[in-house]
Protein backbone atom coordinates (compact mmCIF):
# COMPACT_ATOMS: atom_id res chain seq x y z
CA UNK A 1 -2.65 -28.42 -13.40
CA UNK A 2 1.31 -27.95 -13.52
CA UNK A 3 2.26 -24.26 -14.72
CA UNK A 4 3.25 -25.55 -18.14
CA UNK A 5 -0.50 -27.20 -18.73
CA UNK A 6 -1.93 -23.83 -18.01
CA UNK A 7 0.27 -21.90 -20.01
CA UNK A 8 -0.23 -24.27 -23.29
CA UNK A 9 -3.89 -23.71 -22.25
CA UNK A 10 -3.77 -20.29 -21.90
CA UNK A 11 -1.93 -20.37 -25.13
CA UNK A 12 -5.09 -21.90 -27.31
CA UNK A 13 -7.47 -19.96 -25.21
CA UNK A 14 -9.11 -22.65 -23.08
CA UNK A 15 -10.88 -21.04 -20.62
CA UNK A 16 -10.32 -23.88 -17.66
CA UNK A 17 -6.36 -23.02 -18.06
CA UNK A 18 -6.99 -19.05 -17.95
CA UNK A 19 -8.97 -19.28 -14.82
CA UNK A 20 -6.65 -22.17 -12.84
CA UNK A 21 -3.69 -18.79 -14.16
CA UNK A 22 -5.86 -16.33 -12.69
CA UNK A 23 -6.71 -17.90 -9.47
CA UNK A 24 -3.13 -19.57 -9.16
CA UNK A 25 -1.67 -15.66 -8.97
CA UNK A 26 -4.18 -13.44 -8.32
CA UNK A 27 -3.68 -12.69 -4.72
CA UNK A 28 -0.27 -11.94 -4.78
CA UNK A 29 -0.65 -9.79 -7.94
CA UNK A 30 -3.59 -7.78 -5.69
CA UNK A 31 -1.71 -7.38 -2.88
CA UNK A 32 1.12 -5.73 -5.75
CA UNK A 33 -1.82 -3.12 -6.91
CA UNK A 34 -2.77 -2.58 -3.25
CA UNK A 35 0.75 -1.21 -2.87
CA UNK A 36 -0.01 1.75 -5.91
CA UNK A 37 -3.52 1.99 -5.73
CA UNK A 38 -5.29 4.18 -3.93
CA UNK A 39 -8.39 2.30 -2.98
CA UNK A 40 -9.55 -1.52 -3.75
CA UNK A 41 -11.62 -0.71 -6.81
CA UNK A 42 -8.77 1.14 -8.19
CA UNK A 43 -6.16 -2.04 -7.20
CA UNK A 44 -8.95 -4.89 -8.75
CA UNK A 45 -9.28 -2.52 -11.86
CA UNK A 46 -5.47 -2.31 -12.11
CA UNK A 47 -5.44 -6.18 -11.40
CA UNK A 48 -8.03 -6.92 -13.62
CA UNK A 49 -5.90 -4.70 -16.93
CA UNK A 50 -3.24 -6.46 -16.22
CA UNK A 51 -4.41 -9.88 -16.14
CA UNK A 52 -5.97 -9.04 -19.51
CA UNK A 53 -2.33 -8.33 -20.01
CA UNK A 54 -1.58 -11.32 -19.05
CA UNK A 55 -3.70 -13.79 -21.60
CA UNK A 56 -3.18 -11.18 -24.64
CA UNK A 57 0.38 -10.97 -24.25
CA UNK A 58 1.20 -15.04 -22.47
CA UNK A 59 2.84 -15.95 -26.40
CA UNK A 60 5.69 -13.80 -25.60
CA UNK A 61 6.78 -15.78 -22.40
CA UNK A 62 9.86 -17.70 -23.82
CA UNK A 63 9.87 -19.98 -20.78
CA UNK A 64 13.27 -18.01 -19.65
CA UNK A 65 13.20 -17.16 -15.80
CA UNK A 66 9.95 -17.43 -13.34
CA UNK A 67 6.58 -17.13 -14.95
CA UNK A 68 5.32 -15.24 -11.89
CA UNK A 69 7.93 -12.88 -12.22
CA UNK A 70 7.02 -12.48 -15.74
CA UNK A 71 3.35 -11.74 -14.75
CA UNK A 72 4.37 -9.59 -12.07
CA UNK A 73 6.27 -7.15 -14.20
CA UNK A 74 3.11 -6.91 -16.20
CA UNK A 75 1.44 -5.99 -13.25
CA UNK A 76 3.32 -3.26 -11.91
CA UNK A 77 3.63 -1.56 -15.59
CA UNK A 78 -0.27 -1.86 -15.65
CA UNK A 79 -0.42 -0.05 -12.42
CA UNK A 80 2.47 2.31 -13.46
CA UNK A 81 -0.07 3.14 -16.35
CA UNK A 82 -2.98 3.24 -14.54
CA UNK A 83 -1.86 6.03 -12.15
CA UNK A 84 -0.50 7.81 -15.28
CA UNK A 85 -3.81 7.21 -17.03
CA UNK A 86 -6.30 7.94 -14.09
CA UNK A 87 -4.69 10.31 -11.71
CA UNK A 88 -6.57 8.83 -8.95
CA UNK A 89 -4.23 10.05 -5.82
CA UNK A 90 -7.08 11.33 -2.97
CA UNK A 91 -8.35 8.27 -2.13
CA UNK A 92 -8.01 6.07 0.80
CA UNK A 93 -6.82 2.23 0.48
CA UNK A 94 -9.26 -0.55 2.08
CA UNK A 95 -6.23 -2.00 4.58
CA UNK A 96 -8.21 -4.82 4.76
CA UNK A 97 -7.43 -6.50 1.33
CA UNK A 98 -3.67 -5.04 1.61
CA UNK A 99 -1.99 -8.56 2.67
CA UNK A 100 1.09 -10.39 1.00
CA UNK A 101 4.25 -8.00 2.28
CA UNK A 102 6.52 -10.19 4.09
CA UNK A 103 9.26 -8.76 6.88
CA UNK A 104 12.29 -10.21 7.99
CA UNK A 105 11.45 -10.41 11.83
CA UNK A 106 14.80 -10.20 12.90
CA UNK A 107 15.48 -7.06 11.75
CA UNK A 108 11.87 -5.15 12.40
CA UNK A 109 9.65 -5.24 15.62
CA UNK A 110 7.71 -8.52 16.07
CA UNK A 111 4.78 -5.78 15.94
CA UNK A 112 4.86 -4.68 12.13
CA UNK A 113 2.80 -6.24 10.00
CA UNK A 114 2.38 -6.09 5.99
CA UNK A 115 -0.59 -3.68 6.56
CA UNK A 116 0.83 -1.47 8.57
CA UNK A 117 4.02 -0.95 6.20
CA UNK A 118 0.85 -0.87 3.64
CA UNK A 119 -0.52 1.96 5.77
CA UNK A 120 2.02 3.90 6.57
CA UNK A 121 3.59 4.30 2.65
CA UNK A 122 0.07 4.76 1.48
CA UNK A 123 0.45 8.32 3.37
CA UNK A 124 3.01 9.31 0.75
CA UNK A 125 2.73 11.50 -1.66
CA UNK A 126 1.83 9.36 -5.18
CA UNK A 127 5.09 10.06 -6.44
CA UNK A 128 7.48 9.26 -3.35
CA UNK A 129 4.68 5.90 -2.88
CA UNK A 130 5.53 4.51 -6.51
CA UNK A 131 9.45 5.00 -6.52
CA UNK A 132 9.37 3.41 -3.30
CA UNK A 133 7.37 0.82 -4.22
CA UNK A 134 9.05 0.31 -7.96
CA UNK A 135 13.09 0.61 -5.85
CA UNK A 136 12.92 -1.18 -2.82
CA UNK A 137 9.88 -3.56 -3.15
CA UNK A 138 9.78 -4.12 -6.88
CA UNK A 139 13.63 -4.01 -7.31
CA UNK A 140 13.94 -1.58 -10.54
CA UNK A 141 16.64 0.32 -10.62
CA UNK A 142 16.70 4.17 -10.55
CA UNK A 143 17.15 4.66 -14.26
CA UNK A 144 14.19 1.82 -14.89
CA UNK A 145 12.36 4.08 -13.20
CA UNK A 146 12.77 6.98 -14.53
CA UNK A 147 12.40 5.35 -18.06
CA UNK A 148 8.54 3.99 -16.77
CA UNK A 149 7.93 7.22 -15.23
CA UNK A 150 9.53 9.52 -17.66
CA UNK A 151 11.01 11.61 -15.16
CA UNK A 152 15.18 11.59 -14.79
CA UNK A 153 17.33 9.21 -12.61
CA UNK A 154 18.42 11.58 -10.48
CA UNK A 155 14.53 12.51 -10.21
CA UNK A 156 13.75 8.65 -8.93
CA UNK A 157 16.69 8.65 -6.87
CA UNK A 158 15.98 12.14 -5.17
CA UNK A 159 12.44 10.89 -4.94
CA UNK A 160 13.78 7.67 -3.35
CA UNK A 161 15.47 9.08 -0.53
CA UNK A 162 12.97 11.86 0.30
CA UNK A 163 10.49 8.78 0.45
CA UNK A 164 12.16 6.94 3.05
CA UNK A 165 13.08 9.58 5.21
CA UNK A 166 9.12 10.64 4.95
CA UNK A 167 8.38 7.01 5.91
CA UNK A 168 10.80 7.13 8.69
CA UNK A 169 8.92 9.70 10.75
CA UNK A 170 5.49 8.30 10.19
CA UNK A 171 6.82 5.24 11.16
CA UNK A 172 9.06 6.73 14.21
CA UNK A 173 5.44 8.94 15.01
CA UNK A 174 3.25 6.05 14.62
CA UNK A 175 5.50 4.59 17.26
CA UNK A 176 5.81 1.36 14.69
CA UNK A 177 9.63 2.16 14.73
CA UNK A 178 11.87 3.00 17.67
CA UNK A 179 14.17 6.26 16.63
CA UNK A 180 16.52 4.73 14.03
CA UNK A 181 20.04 4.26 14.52
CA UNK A 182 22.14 4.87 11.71
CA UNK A 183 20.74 3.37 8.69
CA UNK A 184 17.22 3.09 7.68
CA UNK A 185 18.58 -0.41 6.31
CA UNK A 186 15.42 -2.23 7.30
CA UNK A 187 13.19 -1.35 4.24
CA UNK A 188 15.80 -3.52 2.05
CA UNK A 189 14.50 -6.76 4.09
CA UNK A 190 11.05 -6.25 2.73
CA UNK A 191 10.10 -9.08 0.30
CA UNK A 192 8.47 -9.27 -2.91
């Protein structure tokens, strides 16, 4: 099925075209929740709200940009709502279903992996986790942010830099990182 057939399916409700949606983008959009959650039944009930989302909300998509973009947003304010709702922040992620982070290799050791960059941010506090998250890996900028979170720009931004410095030294002490130079430049080669 080509994206447009599932949309027009999803569209009149056909069942066939909801499932070829949610099995077309459901990995990726799991490995987003993996990112805020803090343990896989928290990130599949996070995917799972948003992919209602999704189908109740697919008539507004006016066919203007990517459509997996346009899902993806939806997923990241469903988690952004879900941590707000819930409050879940003691738990421990499953690594093992935390895939889908992709790394420049030239500019980070051959040795980091998605799940260890998974790892190592799930150690930060929830609030430092989801500006990091919603800034570098999500691309928002600090005053979306503080608009989803309802906190202030300089909040996100203050929140932002305390976050990567945190991440440095776990990274630096997990020995994932030699002792950084200058810049901490290598968390804007992360990809979406």
């Amino acid at each position: 099925m080509t994206e447009q057939t599932i949309i027009a399916g999803c569209l009149h409700n056909d069942a066939i075209a909801q499932r070829e949606l949610y099995y077309r983008y459901s990995p990726k959009m799991l490995s987003v929740c993996y990112r805020f959650a803090q343990n896989r039944e928290d990130a599949e009930d996070m995917l799972q709200e948003g992919f209602i989302k999704v189908f109740t909300q697919i008539h507004t998509f006016q066919n203007k940009g990517v459509f997996e973009g346009w899902i993806r947003r939806i997923i990241v304010h469903t988690c952004i709502n879900f941590l707000k709702k819930y409050k879940k922040f003691n738990d421990n992620i499953d690594l093992a279903y935390a895939t889908g982070l992709q790394v420049k290799e030239e500019t980070m050791p051959s040795v980091m992996q998605g799940k260890q960059v998974i790892e190592c941010i799930r150690l930060l506090p929830v609030g430092y986790r989801t500006v990091l998250n919603l800034y570098a890996l999500e691309g928002y900028s600090h005053r979306e942010i503080g608009e989803m979170l309802d906190i202030e720009e300089s909040t996100s931004r203050s929140q932002y830099t305390r976050a990567k410095a945190m991440l440095e030294t776990v990274l630096v002490k997990k020995k994932i990182i030699e002792m950084p130079k200058e810049d901490f430049n290598w968390l804007a080669t992360l990809k979406k």
